[in-house]
C-alpha atoms as a PDB file:
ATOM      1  CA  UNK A   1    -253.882 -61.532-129.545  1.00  0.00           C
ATOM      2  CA  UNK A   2    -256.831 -60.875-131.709  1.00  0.00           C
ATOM      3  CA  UNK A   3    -256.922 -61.811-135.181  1.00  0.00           C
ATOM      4  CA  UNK A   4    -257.854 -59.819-138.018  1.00  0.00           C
ATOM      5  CA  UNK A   5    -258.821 -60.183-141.950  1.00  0.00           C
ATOM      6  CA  UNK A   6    -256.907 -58.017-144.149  1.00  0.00           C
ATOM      7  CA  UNK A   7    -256.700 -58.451-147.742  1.00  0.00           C
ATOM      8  CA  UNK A   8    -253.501 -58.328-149.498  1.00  0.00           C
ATOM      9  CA  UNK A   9    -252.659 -57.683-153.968  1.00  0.00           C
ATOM     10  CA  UNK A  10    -249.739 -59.938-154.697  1.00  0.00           C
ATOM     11  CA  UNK A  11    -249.079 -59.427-158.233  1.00  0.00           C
ATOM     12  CA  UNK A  12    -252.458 -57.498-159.184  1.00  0.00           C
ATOM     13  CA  UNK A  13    -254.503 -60.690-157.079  1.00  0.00           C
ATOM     14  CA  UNK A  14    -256.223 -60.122-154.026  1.00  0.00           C
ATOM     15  CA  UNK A  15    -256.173 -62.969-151.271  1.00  0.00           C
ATOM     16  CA  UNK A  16    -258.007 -62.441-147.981  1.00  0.00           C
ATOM     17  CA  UNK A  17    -255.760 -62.930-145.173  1.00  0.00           C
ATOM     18  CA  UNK A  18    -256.675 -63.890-141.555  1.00  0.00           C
ATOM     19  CA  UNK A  19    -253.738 -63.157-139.068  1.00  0.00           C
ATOM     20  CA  UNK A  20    -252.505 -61.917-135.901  1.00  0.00           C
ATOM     21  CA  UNK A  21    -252.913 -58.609-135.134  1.00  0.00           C
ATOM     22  CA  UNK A  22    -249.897 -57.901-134.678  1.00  0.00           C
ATOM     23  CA  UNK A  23    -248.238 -59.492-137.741  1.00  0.00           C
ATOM     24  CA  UNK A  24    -250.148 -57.215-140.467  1.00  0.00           C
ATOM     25  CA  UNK A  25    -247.172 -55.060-140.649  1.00  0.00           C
ATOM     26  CA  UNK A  26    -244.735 -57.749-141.292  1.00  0.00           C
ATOM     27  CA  UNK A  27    -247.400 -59.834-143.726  1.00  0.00           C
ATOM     28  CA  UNK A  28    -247.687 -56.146-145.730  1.00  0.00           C
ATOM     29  CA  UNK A  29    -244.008 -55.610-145.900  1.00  0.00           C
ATOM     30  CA  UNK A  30    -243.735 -59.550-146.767  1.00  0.00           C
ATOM     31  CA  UNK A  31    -246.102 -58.346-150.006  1.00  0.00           C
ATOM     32  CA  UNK A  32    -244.767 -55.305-150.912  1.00  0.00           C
ATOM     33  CA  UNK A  33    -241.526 -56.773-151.015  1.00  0.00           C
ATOM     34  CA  UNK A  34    -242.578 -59.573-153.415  1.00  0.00           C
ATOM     35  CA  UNK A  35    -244.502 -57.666-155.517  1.00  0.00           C
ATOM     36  CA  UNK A  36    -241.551 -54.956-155.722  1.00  0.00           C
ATOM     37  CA  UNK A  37    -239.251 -58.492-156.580  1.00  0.00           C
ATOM     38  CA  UNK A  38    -241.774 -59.573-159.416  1.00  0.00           C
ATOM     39  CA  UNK A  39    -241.353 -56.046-160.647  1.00  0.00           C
ATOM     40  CA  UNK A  40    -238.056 -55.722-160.771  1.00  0.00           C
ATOM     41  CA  UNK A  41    -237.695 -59.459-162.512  1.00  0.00           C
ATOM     42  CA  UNK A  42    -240.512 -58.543-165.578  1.00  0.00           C
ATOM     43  CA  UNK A  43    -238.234 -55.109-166.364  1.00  0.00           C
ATOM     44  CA  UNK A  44    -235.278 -56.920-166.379  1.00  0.00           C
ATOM     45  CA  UNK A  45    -236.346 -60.683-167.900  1.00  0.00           C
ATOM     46  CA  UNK A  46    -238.598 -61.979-170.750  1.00  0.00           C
ATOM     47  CA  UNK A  47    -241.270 -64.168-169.531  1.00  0.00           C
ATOM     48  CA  UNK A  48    -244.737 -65.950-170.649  1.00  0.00           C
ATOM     49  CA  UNK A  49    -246.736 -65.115-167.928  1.00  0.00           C
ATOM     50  CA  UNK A  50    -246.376 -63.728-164.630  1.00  0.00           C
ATOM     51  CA  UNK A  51    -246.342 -67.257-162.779  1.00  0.00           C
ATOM     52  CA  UNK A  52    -242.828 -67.336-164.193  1.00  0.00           C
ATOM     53  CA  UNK A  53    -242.293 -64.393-162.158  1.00  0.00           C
ATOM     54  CA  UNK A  54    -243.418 -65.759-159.092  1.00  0.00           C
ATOM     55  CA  UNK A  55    -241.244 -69.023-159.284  1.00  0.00           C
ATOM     56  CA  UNK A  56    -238.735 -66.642-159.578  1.00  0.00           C
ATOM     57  CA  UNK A  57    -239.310 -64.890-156.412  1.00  0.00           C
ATOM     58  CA  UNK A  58    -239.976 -68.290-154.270  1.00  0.00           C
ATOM     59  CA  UNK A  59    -236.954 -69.046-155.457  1.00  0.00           C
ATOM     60  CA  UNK A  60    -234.751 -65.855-154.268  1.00  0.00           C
ATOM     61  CA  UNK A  61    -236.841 -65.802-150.792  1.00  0.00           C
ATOM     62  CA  UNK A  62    -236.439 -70.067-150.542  1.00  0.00           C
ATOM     63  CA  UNK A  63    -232.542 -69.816-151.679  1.00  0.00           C
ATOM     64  CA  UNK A  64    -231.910 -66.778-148.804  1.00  0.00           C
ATOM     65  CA  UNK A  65    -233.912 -68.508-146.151  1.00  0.00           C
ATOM     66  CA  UNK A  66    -231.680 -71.880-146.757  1.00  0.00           C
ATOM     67  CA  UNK A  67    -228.659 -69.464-146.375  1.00  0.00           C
ATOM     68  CA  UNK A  68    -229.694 -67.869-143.224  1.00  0.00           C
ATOM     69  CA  UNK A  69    -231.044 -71.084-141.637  1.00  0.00           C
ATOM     70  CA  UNK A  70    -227.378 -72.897-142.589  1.00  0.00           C
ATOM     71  CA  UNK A  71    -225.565 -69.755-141.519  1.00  0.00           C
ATOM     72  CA  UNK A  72    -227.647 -69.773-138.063  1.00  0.00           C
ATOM     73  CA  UNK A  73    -226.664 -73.449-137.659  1.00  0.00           C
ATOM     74  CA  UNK A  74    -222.931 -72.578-137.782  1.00  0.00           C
ATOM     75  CA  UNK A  75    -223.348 -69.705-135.241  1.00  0.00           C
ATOM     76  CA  UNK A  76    -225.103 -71.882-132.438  1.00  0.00           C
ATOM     77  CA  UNK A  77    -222.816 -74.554-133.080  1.00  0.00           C
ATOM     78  CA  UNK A  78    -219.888 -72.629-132.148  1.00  0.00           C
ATOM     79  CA  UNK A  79    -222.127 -70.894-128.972  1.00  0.00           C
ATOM     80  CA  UNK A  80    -222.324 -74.502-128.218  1.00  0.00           C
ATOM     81  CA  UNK A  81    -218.978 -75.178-128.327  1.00  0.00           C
ATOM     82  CA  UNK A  82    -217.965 -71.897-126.520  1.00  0.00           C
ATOM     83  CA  UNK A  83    -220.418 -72.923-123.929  1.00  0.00           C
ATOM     84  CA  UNK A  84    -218.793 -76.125-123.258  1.00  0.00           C
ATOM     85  CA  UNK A  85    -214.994 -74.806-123.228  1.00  0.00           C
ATOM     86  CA  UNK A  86    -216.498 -72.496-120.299  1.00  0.00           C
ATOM     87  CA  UNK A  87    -218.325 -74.648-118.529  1.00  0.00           C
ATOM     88  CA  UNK A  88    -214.808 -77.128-118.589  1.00  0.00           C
ATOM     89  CA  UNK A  89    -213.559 -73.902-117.307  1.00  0.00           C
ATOM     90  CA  UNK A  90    -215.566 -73.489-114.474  1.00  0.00           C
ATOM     91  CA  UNK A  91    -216.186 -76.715-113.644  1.00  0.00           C
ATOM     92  CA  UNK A  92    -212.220 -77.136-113.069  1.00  0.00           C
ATOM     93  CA  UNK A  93    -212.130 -73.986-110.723  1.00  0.00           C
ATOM     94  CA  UNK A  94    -214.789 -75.365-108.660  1.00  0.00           C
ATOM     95  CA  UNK A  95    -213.244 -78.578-108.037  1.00  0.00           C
ATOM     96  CA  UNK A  96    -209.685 -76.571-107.056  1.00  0.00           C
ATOM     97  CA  UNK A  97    -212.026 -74.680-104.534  1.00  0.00           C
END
Protein backbone atom coordinates (compact mmCIF):
# COMPACT_ATOMS: atom_id res chain seq x y z
CA UNK A 1 0.00 0.00 0.00
CA UNK A 2 1.15 3.47 -0.69
CA UNK A 3 2.13 5.73 1.92
CA UNK A 4 1.08 9.13 2.46
CA UNK A 5 2.08 12.43 4.60
CA UNK A 6 -0.69 13.88 6.46
CA UNK A 7 -0.29 16.27 9.16
CA UNK A 8 -2.06 15.89 12.32
CA UNK A 9 -2.88 19.01 15.59
CA UNK A 10 -2.56 17.09 18.81
CA UNK A 11 -3.20 19.56 21.39
CA UNK A 12 -2.93 22.85 19.13
CA UNK A 13 0.77 21.15 17.65
CA UNK A 14 1.11 20.03 14.29
CA UNK A 15 3.35 16.84 13.58
CA UNK A 16 3.77 15.60 10.01
CA UNK A 17 2.84 12.10 9.76
CA UNK A 18 3.99 9.53 7.13
CA UNK A 19 1.67 6.37 7.07
CA UNK A 20 -0.17 3.83 5.27
CA UNK A 21 -2.74 4.77 3.22
CA UNK A 22 -5.00 3.08 4.58
CA UNK A 23 -4.45 3.83 8.29
CA UNK A 24 -5.20 7.79 8.01
CA UNK A 25 -8.62 7.15 9.21
CA UNK A 26 -7.67 5.26 12.23
CA UNK A 27 -4.37 7.70 12.95
CA UNK A 28 -7.22 10.78 12.69
CA UNK A 29 -9.67 9.12 14.94
CA UNK A 30 -6.49 8.08 17.21
CA UNK A 31 -6.07 12.25 17.39
CA UNK A 32 -9.30 13.38 17.68
CA UNK A 33 -9.84 11.13 20.39
CA UNK A 34 -6.83 12.39 22.39
CA UNK A 35 -7.28 15.74 21.83
CA UNK A 36 -11.15 15.35 22.81
CA UNK A 37 -9.41 13.36 26.21
CA UNK A 38 -7.02 16.42 26.91
CA UNK A 39 -10.15 18.48 26.64
CA UNK A 40 -12.21 16.91 28.71
CA UNK A 41 -9.21 16.55 31.53
CA UNK A 42 -8.31 20.72 31.43
CA UNK A 43 -12.40 21.41 32.09
CA UNK A 44 -12.49 19.11 34.68
CA UNK A 45 -8.70 19.35 36.46
CA UNK A 46 -6.27 22.19 37.42
CA UNK A 47 -3.03 21.88 35.74
CA UNK A 48 0.40 23.89 34.95
CA UNK A 49 0.68 23.28 31.54
CA UNK A 50 -0.81 21.17 29.04
CA UNK A 51 2.05 18.40 29.18
CA UNK A 52 0.25 17.51 32.40
CA UNK A 53 -2.59 16.86 30.25
CA UNK A 54 -0.96 14.65 28.01
CA UNK A 55 0.60 12.34 30.78
CA UNK A 56 -2.75 12.13 31.67
CA UNK A 57 -4.04 10.77 28.52
CA UNK A 58 -0.92 8.21 27.97
CA UNK A 59 -1.88 7.16 30.98
CA UNK A 60 -5.81 6.33 30.37
CA UNK A 61 -4.85 4.90 26.69
CA UNK A 62 -1.51 2.83 28.42
CA UNK A 63 -3.80 1.66 31.57
CA UNK A 64 -6.81 0.36 28.89
CA UNK A 65 -4.38 -1.20 26.51
CA UNK A 66 -2.75 -3.28 29.63
CA UNK A 67 -6.44 -4.26 30.38
CA UNK A 68 -7.34 -5.42 27.00
CA UNK A 69 -3.97 -7.12 26.32
CA UNK A 70 -4.42 -9.11 29.99
CA UNK A 71 -8.08 -9.66 29.23
CA UNK A 72 -7.07 -11.11 25.60
CA UNK A 73 -4.55 -13.38 27.37
CA UNK A 74 -7.31 -14.97 29.50
CA UNK A 75 -9.59 -15.51 26.44
CA UNK A 76 -6.93 -17.50 24.28
CA UNK A 77 -5.92 -19.30 27.19
CA UNK A 78 -9.16 -20.83 27.70
CA UNK A 79 -9.53 -21.30 23.49
CA UNK A 80 -6.43 -23.17 24.25
CA UNK A 81 -7.69 -25.16 26.71
CA UNK A 82 -11.06 -25.78 24.90
CA UNK A 83 -8.97 -26.77 22.00
CA UNK A 84 -7.20 -29.41 23.82
CA UNK A 85 -10.38 -30.97 25.71
CA UNK A 86 -11.62 -31.43 21.91
CA UNK A 87 -8.89 -32.60 20.39
CA UNK A 88 -8.73 -35.43 23.63
CA UNK A 89 -12.17 -35.80 22.34
CA UNK A 90 -11.53 -36.66 19.01
CA UNK A 91 -8.53 -38.20 19.29
CA UNK A 92 -10.37 -40.94 21.60
CA UNK A 93 -13.15 -41.51 18.89
CA UNK A 94 -10.63 -42.14 16.34
CA UNK A 95 -8.81 -44.70 18.15
CA UNK A 96 -12.47 -46.57 19.00
CA UNK A 97 -12.88 -46.44 15.09
Amino acid sequence: MPSLSITVNIVDRPYRLKIEAGEEETVRKAVKSINEKVKAYADTYAYKDKQDLLAMVALQFSTYAVNHETSAKLDDDQIIGKLNELDIILSDCLNKA
